[in-house]
C-alpha atoms as a PDB file:
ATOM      1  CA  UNK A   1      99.116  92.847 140.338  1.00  0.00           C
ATOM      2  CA  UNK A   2      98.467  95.257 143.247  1.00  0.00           C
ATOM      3  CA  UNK A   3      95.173  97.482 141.957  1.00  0.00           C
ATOM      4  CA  UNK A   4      94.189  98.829 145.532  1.00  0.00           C
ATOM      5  CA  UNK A   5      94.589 102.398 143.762  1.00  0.00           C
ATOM      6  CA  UNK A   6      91.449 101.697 141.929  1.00  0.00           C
ATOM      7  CA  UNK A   7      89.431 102.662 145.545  1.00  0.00           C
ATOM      8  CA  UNK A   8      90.988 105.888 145.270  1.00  0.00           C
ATOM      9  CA  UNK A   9      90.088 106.366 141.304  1.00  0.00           C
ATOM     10  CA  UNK A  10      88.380 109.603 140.791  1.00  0.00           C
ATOM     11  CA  UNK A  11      86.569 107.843 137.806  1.00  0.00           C
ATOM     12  CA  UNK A  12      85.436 104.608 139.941  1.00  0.00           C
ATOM     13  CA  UNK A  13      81.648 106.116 141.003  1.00  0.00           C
ATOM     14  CA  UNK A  14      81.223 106.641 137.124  1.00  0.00           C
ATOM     15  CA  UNK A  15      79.471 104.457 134.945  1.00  0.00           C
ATOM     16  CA  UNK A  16      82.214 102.674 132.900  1.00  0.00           C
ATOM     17  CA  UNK A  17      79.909 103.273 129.407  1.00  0.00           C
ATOM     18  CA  UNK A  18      81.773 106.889 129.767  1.00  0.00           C
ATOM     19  CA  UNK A  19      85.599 106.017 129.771  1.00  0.00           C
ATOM     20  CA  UNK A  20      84.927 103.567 127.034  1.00  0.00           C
ATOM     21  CA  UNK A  21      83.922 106.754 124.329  1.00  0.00           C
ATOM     22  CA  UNK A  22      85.198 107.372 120.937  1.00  0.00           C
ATOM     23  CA  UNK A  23      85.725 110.674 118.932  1.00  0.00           C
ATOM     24  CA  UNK A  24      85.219 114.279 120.789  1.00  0.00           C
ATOM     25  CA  UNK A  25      83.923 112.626 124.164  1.00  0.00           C
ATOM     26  CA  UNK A  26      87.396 111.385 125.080  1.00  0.00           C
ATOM     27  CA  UNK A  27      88.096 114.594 125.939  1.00  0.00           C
ATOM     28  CA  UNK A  28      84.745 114.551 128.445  1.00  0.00           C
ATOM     29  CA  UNK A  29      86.397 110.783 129.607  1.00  0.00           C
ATOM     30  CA  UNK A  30      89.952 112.572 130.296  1.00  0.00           C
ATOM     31  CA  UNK A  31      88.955 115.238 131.752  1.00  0.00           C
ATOM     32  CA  UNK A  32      87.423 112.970 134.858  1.00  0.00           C
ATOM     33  CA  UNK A  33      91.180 112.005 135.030  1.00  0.00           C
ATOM     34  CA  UNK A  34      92.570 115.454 135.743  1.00  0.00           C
ATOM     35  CA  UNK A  35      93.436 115.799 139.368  1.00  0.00           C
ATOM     36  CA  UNK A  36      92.868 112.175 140.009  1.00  0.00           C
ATOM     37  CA  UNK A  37      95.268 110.766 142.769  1.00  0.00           C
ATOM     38  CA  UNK A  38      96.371 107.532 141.068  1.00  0.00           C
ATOM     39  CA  UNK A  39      96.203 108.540 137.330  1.00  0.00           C
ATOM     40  CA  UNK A  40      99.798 107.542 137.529  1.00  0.00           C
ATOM     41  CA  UNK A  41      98.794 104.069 138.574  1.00  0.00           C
ATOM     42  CA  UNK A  42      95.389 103.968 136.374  1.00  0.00           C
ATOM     43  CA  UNK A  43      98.122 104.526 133.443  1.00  0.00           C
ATOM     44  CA  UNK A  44     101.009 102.326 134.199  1.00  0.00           C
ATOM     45  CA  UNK A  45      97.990  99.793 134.662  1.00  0.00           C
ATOM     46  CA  UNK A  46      96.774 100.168 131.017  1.00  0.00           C
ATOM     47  CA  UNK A  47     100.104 100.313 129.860  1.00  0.00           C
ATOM     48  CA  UNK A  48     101.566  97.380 131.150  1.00  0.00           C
ATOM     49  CA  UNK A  49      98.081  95.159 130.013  1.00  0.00           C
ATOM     50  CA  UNK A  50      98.463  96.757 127.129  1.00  0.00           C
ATOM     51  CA  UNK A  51      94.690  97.699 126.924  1.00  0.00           C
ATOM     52  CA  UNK A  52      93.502  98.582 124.035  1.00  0.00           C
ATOM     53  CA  UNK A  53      89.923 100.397 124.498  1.00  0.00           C
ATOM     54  CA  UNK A  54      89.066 103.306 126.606  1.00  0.00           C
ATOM     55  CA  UNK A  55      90.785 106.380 128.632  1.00  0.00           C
ATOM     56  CA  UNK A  56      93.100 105.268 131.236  1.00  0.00           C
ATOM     57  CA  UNK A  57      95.305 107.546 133.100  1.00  0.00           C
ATOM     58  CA  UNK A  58      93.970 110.198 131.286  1.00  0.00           C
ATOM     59  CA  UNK A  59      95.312 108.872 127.657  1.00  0.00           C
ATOM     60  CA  UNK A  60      92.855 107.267 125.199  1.00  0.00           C
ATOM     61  CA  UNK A  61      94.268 104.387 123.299  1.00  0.00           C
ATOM     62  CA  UNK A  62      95.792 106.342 120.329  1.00  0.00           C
ATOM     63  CA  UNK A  63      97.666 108.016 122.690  1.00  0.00           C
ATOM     64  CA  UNK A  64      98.709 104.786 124.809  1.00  0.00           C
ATOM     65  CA  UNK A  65      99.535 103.629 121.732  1.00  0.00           C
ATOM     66  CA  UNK A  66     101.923 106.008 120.218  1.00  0.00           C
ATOM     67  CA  UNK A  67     103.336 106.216 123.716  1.00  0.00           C
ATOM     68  CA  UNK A  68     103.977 102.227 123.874  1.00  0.00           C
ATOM     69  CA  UNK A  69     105.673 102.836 120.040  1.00  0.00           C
ATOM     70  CA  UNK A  70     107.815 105.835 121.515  1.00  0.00           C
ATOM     71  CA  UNK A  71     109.563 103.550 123.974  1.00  0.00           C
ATOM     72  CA  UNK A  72     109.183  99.731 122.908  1.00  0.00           C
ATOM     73  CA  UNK A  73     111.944  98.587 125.492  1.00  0.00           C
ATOM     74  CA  UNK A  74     110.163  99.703 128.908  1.00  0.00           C
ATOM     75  CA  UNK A  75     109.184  96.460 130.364  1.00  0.00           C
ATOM     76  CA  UNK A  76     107.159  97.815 133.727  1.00  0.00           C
ATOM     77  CA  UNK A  77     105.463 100.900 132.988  1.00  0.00           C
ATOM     78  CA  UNK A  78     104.291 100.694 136.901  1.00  0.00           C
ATOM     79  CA  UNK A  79     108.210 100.615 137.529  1.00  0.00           C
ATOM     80  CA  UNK A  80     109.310 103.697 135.372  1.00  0.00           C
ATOM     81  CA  UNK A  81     106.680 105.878 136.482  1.00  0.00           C
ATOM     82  CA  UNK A  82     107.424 105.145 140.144  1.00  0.00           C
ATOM     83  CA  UNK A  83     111.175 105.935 139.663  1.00  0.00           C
ATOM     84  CA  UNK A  84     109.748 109.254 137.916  1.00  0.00           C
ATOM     85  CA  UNK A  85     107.929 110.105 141.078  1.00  0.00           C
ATOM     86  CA  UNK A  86     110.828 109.243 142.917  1.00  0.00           C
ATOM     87  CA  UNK A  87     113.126 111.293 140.998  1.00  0.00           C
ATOM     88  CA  UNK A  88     110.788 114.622 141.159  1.00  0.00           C
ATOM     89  CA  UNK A  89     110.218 115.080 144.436  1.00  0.00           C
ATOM     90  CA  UNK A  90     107.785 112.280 145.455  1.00  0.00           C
ATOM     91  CA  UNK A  91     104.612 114.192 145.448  1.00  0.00           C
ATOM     92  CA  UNK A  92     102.597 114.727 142.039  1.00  0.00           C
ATOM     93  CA  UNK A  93     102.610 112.002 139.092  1.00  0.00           C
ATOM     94  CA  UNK A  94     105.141 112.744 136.680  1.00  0.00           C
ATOM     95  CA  UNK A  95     103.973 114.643 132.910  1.00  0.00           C
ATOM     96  CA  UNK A  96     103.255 113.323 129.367  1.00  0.00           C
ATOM     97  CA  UNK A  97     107.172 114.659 128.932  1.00  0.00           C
ATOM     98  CA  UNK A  98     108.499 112.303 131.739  1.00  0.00           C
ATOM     99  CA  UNK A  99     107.107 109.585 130.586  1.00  0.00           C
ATOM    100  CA  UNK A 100     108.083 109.760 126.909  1.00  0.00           C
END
């Protein structure tokens, strides 16, 4: 797997002890996601590994997880997202809603 975009991670100066948070400092972790240029990628990523602990792309892993339960037959998660992006213009990563 291609992970080049984790150079341009806005998260990848910070110590990994903070995306790896439970309870009300998830929302501190996601926040450092907000505006990042590859939290498409950084999700897709976590997606397809199906990892289990920490905030990737800006979900924690409840959320990956009811995500992953929403739609059970995507097989590349780096695949759909890119068509999304594709589809809307090119430019931002797609929403929450596109990806559901």
């Amino acid at each position: 797997m291609n992970e080049r975009w984790m150079m341009s991670a806005s998260c990848r100066t910070v110590h990994p002890d903070d995306l790896f948070v439970e309870g009300a400092a998830q929302n501190q972790a996601k926040a450092l996601c907000s505006g990042c240029p590859v939290k498409a990628e950084c999700l897709a990523h976590a997606l397809d590994g199906r990892i289990e602990h920490g905030v990737w792309g800006g979900m924690t892993e409840r959320e990956r997880r009811a995500l992953l339960k929403r739609r059970p037959t995507v097989q590349s998660w780096v695949r759909l997202l890119d068509a999304a992006r594709r589809q809307h213009g090119g430019g931002a990563a797609p929403s929450k809603r596109d990806c559901a």
